[in-house]
N, C-alpha and C. Protein backbone atom coordinates (compact mmCIF):
# COMPACT_ATOMS: atom_id res chain seq x y z
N UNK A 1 -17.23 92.20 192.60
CA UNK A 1 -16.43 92.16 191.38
C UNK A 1 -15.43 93.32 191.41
N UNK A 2 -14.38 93.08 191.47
CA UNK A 2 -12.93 93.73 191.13
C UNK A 2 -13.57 95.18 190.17
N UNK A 3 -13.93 94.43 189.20
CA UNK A 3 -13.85 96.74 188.41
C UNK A 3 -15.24 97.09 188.76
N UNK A 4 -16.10 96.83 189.72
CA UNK A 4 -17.48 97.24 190.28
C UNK A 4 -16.76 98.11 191.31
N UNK A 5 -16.35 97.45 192.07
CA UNK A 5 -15.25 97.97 193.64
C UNK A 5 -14.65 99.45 192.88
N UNK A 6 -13.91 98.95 191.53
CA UNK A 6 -13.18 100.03 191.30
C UNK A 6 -13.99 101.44 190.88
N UNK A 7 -14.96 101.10 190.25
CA UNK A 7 -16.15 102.36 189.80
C UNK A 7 -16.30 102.56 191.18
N UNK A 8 -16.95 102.15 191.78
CA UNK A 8 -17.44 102.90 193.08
C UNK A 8 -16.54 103.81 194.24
N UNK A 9 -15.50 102.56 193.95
CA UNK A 9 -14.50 103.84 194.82
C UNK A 9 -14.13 105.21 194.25
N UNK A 10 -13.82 105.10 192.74
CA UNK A 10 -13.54 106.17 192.05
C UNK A 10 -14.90 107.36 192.38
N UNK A 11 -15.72 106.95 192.29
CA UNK A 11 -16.97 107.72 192.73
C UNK A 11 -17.35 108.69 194.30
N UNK A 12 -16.56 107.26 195.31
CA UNK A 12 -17.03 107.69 196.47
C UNK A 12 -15.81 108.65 196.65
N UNK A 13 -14.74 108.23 196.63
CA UNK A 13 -13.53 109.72 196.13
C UNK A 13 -13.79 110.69 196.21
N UNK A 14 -14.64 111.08 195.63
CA UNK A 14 -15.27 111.73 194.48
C UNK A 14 -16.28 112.78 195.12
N UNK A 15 -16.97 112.15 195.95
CA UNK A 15 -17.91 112.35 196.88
C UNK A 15 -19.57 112.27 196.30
N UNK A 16 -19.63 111.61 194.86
CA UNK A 16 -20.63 111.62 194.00
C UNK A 16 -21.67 110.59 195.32
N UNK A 17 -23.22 111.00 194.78
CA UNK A 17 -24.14 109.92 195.41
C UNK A 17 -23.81 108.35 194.60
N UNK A 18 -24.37 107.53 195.47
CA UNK A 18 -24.11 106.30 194.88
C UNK A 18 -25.50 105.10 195.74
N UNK A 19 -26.03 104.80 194.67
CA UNK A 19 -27.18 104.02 195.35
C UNK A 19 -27.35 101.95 194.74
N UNK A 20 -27.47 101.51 195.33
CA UNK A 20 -27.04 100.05 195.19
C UNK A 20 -29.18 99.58 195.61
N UNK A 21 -29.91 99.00 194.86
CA UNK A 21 -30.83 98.09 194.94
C UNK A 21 -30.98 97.03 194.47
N UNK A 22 -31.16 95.62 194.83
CA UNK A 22 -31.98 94.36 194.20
C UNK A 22 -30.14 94.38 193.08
N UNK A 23 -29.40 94.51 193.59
CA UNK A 23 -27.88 93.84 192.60
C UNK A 23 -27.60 94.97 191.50
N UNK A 24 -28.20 96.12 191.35
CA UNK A 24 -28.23 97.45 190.40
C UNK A 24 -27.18 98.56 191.25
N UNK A 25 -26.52 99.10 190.16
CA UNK A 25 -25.95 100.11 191.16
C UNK A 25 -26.08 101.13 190.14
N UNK A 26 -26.67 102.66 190.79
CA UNK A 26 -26.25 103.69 190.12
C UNK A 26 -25.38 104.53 190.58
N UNK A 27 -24.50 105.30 189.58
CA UNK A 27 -23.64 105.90 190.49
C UNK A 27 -23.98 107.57 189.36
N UNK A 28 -24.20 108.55 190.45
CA UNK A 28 -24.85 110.19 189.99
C UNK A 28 -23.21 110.54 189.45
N UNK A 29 -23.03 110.99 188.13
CA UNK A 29 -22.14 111.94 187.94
C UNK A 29 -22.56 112.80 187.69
N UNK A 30 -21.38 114.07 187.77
CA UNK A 30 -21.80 115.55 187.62
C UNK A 30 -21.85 115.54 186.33
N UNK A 31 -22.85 116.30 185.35
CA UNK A 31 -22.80 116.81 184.14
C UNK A 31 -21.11 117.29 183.23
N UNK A 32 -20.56 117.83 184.39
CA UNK A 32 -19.71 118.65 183.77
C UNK A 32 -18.05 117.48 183.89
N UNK A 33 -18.53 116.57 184.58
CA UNK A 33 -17.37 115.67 184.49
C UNK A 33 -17.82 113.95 183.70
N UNK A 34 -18.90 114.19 182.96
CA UNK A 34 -18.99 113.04 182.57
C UNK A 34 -17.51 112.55 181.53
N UNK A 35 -17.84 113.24 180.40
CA UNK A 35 -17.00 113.17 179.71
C UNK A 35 -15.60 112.36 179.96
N UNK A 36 -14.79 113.07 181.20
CA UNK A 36 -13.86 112.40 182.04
C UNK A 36 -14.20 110.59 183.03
N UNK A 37 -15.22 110.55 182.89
CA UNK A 37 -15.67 109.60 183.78
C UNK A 37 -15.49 108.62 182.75
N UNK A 38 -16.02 108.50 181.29
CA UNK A 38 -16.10 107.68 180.57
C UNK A 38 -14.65 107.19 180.29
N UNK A 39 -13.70 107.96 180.25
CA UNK A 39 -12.44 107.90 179.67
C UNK A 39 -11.70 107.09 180.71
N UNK A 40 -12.41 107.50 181.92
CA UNK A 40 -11.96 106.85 183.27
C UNK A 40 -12.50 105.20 183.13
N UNK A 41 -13.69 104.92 182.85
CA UNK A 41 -14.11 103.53 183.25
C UNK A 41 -13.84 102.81 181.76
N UNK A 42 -13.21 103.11 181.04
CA UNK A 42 -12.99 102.88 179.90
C UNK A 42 -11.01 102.19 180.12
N UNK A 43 -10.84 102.98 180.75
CA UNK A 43 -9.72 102.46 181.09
C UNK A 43 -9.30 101.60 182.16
N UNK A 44 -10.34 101.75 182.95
CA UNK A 44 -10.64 100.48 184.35
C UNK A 44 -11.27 99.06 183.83
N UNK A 45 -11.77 99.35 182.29
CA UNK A 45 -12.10 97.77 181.93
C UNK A 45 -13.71 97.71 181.52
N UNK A 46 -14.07 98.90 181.63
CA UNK A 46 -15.69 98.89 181.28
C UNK A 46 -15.94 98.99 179.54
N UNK A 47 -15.44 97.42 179.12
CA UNK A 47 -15.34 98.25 177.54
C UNK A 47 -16.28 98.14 176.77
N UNK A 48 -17.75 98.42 177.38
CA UNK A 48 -18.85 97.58 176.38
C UNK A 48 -19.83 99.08 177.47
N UNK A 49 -20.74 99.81 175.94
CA UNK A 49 -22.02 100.27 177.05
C UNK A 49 -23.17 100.17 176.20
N UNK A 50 -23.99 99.41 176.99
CA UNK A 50 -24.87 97.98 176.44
C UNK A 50 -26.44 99.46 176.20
N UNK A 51 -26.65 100.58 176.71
CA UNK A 51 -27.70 100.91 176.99
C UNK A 51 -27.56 102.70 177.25
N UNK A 52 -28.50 103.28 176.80
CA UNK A 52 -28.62 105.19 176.82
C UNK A 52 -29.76 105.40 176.94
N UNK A 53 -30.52 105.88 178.62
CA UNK A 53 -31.78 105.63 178.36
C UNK A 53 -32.09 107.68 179.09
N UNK A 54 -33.43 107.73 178.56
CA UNK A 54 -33.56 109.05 179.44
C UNK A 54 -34.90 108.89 180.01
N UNK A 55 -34.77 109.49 180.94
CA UNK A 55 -36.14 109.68 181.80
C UNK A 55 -36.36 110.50 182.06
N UNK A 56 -37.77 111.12 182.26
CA UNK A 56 -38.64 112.07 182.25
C UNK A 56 -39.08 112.38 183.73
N UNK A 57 -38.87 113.17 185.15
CA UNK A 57 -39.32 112.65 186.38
C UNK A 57 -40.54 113.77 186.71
N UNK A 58 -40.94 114.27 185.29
CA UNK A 58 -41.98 115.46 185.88
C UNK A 58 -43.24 115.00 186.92
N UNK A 59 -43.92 113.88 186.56
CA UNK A 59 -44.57 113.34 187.56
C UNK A 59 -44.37 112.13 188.55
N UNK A 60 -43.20 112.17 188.98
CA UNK A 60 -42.90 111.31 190.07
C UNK A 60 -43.37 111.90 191.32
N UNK A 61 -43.49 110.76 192.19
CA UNK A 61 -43.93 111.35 193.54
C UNK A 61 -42.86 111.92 194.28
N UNK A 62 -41.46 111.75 194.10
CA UNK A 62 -40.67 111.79 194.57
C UNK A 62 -39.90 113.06 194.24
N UNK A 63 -39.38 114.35 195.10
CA UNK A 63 -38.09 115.05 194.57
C UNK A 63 -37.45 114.22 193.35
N UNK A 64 -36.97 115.08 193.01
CA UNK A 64 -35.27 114.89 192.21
C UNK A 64 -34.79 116.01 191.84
N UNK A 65 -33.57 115.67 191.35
CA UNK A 65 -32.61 116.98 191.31
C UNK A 65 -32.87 117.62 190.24
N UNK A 66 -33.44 117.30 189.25
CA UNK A 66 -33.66 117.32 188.09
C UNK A 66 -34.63 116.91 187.33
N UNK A 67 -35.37 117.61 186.42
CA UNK A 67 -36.49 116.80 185.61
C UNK A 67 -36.24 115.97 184.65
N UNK A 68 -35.11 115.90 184.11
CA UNK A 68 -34.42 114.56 183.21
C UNK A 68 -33.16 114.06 183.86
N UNK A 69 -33.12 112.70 183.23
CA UNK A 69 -31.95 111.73 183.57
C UNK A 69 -31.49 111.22 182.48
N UNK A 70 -30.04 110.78 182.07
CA UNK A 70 -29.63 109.84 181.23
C UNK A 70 -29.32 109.16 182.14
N UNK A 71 -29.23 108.04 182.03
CA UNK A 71 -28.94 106.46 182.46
C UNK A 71 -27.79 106.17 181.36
N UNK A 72 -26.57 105.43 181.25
CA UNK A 72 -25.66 105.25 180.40
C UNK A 72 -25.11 103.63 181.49
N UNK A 73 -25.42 102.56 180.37
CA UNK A 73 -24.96 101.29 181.65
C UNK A 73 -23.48 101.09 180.75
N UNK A 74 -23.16 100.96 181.50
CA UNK A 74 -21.80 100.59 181.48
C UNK A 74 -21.16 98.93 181.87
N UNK A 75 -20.42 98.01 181.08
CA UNK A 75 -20.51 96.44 180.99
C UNK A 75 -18.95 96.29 181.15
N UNK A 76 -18.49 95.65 182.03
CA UNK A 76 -17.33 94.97 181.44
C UNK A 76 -17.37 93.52 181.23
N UNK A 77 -17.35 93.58 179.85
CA UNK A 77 -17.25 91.98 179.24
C UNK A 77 -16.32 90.85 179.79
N UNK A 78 -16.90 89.79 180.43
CA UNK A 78 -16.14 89.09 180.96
C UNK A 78 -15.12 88.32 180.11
N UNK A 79 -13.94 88.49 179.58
CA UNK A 79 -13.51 87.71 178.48
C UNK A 79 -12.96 88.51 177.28
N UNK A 80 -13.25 89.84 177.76
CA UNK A 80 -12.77 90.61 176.63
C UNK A 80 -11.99 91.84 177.42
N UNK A 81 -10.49 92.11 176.43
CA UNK A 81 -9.72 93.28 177.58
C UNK A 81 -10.19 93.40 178.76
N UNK A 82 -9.69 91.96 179.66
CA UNK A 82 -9.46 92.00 181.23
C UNK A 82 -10.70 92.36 181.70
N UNK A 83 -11.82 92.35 180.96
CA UNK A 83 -13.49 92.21 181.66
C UNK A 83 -13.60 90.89 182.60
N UNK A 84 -14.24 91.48 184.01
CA UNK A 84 -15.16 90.37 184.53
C UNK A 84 -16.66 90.45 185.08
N UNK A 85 -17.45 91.02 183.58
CA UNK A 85 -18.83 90.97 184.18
C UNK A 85 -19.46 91.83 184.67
N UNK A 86 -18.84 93.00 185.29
CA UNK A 86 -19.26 93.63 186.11
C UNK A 86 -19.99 95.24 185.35
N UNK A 87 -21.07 95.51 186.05
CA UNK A 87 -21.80 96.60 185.44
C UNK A 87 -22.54 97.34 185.95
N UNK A 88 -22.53 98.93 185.81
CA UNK A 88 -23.31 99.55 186.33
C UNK A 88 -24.07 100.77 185.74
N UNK A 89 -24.55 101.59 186.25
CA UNK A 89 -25.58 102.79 185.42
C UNK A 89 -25.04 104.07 186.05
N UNK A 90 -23.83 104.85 184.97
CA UNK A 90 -23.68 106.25 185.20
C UNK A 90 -25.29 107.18 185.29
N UNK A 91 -25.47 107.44 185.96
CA UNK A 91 -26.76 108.32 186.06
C UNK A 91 -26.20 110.02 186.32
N UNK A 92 -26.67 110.86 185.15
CA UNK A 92 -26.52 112.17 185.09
C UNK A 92 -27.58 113.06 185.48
N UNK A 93 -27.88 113.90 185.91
CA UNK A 93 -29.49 114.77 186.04
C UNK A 93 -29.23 115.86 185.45
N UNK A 94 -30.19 116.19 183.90
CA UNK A 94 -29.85 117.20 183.36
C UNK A 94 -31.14 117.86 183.66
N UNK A 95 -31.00 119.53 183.47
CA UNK A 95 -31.68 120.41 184.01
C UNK A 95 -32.52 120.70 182.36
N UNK A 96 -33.74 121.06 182.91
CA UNK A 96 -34.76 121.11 181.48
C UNK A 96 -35.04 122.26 181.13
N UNK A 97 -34.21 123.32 181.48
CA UNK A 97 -33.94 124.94 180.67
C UNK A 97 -32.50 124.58 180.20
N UNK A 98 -31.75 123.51 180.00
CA UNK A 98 -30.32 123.31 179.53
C UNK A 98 -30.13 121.86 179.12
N UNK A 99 -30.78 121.23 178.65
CA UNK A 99 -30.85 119.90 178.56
C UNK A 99 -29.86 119.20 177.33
N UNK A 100 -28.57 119.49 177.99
CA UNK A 100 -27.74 118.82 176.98
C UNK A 100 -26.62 118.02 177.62
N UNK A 101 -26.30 116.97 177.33
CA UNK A 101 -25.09 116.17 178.26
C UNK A 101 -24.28 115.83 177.31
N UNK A 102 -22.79 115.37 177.59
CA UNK A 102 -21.68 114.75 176.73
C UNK A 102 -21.73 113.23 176.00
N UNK A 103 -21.82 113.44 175.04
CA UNK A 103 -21.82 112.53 174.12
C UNK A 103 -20.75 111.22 174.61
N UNK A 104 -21.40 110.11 174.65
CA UNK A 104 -20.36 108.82 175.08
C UNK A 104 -19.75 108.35 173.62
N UNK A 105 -20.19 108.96 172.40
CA UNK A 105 -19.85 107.79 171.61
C UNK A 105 -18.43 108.32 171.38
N UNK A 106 -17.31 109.69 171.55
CA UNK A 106 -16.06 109.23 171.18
C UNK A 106 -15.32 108.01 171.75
N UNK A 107 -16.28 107.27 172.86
CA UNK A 107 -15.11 106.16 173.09
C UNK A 107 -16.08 104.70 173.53
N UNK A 108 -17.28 104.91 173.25
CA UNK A 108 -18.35 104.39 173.12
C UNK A 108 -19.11 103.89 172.02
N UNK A 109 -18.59 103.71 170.67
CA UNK A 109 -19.32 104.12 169.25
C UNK A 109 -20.63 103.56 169.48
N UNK A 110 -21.33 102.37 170.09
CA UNK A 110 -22.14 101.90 169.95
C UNK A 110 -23.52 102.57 170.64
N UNK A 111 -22.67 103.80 171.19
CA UNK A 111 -23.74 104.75 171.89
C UNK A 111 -24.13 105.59 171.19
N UNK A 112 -24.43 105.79 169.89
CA UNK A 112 -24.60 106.06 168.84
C UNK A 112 -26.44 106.44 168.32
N UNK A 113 -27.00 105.38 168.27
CA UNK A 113 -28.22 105.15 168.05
C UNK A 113 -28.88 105.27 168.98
N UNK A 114 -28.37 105.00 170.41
CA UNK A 114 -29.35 105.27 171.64
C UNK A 114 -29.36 106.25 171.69
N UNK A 115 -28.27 107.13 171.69
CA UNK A 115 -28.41 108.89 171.90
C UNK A 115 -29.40 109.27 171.22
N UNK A 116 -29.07 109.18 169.50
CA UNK A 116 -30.46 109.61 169.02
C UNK A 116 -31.71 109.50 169.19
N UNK A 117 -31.70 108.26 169.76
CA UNK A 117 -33.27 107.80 170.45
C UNK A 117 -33.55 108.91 171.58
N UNK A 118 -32.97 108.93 172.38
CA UNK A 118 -33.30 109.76 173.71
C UNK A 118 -33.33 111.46 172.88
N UNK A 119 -32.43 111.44 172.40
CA UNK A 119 -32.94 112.98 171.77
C UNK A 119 -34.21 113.02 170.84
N UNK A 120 -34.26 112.21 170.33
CA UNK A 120 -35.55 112.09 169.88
C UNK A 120 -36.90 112.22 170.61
N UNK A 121 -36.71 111.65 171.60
CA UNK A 121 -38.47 111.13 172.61
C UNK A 121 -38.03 112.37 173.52
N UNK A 122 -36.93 112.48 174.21
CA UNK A 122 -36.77 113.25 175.04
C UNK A 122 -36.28 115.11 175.00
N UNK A 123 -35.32 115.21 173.47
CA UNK A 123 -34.91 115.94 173.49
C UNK A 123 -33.90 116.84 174.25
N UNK A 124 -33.24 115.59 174.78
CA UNK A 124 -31.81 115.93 175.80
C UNK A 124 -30.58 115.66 174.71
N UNK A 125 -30.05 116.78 174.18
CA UNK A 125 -29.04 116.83 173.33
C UNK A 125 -27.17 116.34 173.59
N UNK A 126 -26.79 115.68 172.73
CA UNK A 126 -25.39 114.70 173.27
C UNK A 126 -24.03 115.24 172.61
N UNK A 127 -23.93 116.66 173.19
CA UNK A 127 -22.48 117.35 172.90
C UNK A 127 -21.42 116.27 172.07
N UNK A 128 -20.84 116.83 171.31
CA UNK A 128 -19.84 115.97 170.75
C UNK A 128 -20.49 114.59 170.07
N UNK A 129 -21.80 114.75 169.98
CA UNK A 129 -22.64 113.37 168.63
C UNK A 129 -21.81 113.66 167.33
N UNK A 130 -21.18 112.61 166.47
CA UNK A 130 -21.44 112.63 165.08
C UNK A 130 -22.30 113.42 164.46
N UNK A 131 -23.72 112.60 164.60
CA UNK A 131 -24.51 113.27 163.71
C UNK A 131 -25.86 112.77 164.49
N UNK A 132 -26.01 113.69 165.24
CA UNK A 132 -27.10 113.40 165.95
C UNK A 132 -28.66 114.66 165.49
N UNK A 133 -29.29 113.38 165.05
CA UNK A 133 -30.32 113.80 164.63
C UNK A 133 -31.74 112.53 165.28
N UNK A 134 -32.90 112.83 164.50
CA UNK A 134 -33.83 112.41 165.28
C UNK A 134 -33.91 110.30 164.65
N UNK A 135 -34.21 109.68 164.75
CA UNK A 135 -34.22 108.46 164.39
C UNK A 135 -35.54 107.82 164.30
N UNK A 136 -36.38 108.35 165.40
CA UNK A 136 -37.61 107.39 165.64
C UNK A 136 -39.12 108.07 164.79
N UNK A 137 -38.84 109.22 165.07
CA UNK A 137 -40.38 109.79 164.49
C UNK A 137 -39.86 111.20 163.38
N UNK A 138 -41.20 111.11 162.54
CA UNK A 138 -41.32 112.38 161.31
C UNK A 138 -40.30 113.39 161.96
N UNK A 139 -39.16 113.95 160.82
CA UNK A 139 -38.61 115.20 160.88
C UNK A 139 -39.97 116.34 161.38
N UNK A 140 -40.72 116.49 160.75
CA UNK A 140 -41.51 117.72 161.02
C UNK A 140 -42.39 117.37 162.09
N UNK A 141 -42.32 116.43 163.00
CA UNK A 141 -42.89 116.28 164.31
C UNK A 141 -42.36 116.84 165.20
N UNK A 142 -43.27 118.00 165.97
CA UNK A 142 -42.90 118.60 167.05
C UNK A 142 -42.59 118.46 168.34
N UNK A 143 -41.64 118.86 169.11
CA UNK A 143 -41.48 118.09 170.73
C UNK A 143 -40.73 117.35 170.69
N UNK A 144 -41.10 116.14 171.94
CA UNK A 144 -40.98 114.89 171.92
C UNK A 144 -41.53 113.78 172.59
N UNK A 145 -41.89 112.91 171.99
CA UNK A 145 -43.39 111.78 172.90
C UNK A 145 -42.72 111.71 174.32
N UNK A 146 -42.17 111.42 174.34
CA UNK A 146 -41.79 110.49 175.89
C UNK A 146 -41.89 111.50 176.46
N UNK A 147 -42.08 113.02 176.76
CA UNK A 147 -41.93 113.90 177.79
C UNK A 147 -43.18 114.04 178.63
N UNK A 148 -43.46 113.70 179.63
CA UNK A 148 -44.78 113.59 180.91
C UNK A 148 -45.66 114.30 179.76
N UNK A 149 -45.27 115.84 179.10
CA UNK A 149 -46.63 116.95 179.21
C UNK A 149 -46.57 116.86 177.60
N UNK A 150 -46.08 115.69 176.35
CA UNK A 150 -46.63 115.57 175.44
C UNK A 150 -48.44 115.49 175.49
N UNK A 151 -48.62 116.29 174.68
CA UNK A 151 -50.17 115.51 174.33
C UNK A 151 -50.27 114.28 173.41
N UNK A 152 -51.34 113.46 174.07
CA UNK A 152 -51.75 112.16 173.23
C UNK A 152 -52.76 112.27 172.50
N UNK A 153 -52.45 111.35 171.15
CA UNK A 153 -54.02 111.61 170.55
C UNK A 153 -53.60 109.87 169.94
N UNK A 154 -55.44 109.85 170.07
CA UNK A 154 -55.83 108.66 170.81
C UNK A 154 -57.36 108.55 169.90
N UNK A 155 -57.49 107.21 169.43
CA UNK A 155 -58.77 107.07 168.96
C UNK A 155 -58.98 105.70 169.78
N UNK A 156 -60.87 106.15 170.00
CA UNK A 156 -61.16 104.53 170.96
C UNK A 156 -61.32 103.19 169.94
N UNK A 157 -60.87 102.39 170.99
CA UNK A 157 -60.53 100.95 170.32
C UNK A 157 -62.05 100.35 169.71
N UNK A 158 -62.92 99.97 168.93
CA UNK A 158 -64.24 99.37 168.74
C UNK A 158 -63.86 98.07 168.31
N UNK A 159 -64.98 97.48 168.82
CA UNK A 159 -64.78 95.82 169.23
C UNK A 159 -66.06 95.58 168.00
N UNK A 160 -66.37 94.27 167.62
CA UNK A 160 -67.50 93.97 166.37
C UNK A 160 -68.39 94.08 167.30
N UNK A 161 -68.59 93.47 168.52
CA UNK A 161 -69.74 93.34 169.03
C UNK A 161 -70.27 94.46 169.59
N UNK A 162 -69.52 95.97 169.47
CA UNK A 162 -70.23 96.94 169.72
C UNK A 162 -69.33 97.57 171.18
N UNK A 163 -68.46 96.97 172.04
CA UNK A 163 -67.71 97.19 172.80
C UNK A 163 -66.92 98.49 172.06
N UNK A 164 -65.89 99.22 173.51
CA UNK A 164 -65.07 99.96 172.90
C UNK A 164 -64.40 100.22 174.20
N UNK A 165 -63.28 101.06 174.17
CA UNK A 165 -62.21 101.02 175.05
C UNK A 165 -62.04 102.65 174.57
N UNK A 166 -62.07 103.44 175.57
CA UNK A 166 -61.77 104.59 175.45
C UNK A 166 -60.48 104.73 176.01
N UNK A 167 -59.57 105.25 175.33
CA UNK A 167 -57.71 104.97 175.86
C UNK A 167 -57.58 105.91 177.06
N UNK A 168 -58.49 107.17 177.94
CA UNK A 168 -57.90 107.76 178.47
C UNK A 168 -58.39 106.74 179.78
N UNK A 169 -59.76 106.23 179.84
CA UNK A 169 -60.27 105.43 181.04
C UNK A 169 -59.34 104.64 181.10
N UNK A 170 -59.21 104.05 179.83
CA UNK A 170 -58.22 102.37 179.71
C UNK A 170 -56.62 102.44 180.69
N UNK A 171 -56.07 103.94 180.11
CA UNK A 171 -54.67 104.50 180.55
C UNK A 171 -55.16 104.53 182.69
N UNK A 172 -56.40 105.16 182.65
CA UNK A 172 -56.59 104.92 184.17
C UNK A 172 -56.73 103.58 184.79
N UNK A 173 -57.33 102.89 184.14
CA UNK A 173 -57.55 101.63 184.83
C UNK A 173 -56.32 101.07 184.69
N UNK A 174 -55.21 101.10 183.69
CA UNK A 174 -54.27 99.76 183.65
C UNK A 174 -53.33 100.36 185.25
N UNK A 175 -53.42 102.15 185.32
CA UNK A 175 -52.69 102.50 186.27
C UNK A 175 -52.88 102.76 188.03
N UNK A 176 -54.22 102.07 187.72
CA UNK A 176 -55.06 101.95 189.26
C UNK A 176 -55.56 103.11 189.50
N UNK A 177 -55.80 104.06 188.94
CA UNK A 177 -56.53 105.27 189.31
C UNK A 177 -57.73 105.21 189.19
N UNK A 178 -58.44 104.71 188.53
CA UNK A 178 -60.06 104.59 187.92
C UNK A 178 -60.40 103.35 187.02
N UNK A 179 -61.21 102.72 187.89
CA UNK A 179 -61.58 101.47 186.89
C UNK A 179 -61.82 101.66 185.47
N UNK A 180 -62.77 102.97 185.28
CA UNK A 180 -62.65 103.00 183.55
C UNK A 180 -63.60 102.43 182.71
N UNK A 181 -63.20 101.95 181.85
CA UNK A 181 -63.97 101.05 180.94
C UNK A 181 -63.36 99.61 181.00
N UNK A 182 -61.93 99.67 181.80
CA UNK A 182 -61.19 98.42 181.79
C UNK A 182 -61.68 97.17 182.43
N UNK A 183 -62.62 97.72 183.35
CA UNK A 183 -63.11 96.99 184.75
C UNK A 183 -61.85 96.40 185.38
N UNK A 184 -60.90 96.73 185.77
CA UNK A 184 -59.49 97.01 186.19
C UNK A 184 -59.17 97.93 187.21
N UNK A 185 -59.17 97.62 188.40
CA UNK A 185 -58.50 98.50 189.43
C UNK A 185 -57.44 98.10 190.62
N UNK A 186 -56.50 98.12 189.95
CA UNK A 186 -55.16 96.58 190.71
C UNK A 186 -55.65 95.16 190.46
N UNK A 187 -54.95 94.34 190.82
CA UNK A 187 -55.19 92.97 190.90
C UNK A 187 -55.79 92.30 189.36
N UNK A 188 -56.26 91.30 189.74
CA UNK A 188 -56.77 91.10 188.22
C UNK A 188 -57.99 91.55 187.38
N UNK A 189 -57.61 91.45 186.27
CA UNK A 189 -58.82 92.18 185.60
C UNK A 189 -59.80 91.38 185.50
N UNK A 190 -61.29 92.21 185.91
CA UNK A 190 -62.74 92.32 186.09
C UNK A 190 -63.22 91.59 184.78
N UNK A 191 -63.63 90.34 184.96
CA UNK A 191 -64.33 89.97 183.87
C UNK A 191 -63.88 88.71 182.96
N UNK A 192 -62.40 88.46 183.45
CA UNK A 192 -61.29 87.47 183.03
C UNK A 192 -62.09 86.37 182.84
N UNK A 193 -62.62 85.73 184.01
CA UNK A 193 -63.29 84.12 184.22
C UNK A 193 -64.32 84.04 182.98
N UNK A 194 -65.37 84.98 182.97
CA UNK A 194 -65.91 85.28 182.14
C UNK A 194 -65.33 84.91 180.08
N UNK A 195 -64.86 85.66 180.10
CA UNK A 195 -63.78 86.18 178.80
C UNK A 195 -63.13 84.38 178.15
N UNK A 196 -62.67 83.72 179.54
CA UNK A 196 -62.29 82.30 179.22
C UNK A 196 -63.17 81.79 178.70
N UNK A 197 -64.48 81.61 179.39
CA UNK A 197 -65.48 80.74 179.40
C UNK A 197 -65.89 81.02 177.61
N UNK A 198 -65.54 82.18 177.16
CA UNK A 198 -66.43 82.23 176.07
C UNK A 198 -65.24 82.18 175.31
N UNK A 199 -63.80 82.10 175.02
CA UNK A 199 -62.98 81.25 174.51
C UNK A 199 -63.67 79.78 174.12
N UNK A 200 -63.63 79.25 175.56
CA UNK A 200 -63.76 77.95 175.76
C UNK A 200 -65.03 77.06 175.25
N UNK A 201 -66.00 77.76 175.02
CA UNK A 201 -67.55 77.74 174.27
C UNK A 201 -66.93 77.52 172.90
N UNK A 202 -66.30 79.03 171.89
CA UNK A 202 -66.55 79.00 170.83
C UNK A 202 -64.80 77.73 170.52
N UNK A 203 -64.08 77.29 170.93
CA UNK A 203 -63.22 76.27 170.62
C UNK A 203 -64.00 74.93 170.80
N UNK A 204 -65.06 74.63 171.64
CA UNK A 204 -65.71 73.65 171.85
C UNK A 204 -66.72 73.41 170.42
N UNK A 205 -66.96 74.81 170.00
CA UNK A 205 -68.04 74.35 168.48
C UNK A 205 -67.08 74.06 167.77
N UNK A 206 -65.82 74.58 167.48
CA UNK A 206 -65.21 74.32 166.58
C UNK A 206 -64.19 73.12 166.75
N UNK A 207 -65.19 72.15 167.92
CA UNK A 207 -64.03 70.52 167.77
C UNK A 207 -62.87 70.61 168.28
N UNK A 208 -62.51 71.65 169.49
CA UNK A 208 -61.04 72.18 169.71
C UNK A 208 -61.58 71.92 171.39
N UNK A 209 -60.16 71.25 172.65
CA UNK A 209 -60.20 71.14 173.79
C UNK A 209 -59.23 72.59 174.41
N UNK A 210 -60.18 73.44 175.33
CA UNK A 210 -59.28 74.06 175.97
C UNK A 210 -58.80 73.90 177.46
């Protein structure tokens, strides 16, 4: 696609990283030139940004440059000011003793509410916001959930028949680390065939085919 070609070249120019998987493309801008970037793909035809996401990479297995990310996707509407479709994910890496990046909504308005979201869970602040404040949880709530080293608090699930689900086993088993209480360790869960059968019993008293 014609303004995909054009983001990327502007990028590789540029000498920014640029990574393409499964039809996704991200392209790394520098912190200190976002601002300019937007004004840039804004004028190449990207006039729609559908998405403001942040991520947290404290426990990845992997390096990164950075312990947070904004993600900012960027759309050009096929059908609207010379859009054809084409879209991709400005990816920024902000540093987590400075965690503040440039606000998309002067030319973005609809980036608006996502910012606040990510400052909210994440607490990565969006230079030049309106009025950026928290959206999702209590003013007097401290932190922010989405960060790896929030603490959780967690009460176990109790079932009538005396069952229960303790959320930290449960959190291991859904993630393959420890079966748990889930009886869950990859593949399908321990006990399924079972679980039907007694569906399939109590719809049978009650005159019902499963």
């Amino acid at each position: 696609m014609a303004k995909l070609d054009q983001a990327k070249t502007y990028a590789s120019e540029r000498g920014w990283p640029l990574e393409e998987a499964r039809g996704v493309v991200w392209i790394d801008v520098p912190r200190d030139e976002l601002a300019g970037f937007f004004a840039e793909m804004q004028e190449a035809g990207f006039n729609y940004l559908a998405n403001v996401v942040g991520i947290d990479y404290s426990e990845y297995p992997e390096e990164k440059p950075e312990r947070f990310a904004v993600l900012f996707e960027l759309v050009s509407i096929k059908g609207w000011k010379d859009g054809d479709g084409s879209r991709f994910f400005a990816r920024v890496w902000v540093p987590e003793k400075d965690p503040v990046v440039a606000s998309a909504t002067p030319l973005y308005a609809g980036a608006s509410f996502f910012e606040r979201e990510v400052y909210d869970m994440f607490g990565i602040r969006f230079e030049g916001h309106p009025d950026l404040r928290k959206i999702l949880t209590p003013e007097d709530l401290e932190d922010h959930p989405l960060r790896k080293d929030y603490p959780l608090g967690e009460t176990p699930t109790i079932f009538r028949d005396g069952r229960y689900i303790d959320p930290a086993q449960f959190r291991a088993g859904i993630t393959g680390k420890d079966p748990g209480l889930t009886g869950r360790k990859g593949g399908a869960r321990k006990g399924y065939a079972d679980y039907f059968e007694d569906v399939r019993r109590a719809a049978a008293a009650d005159g019902e085919d499963v």
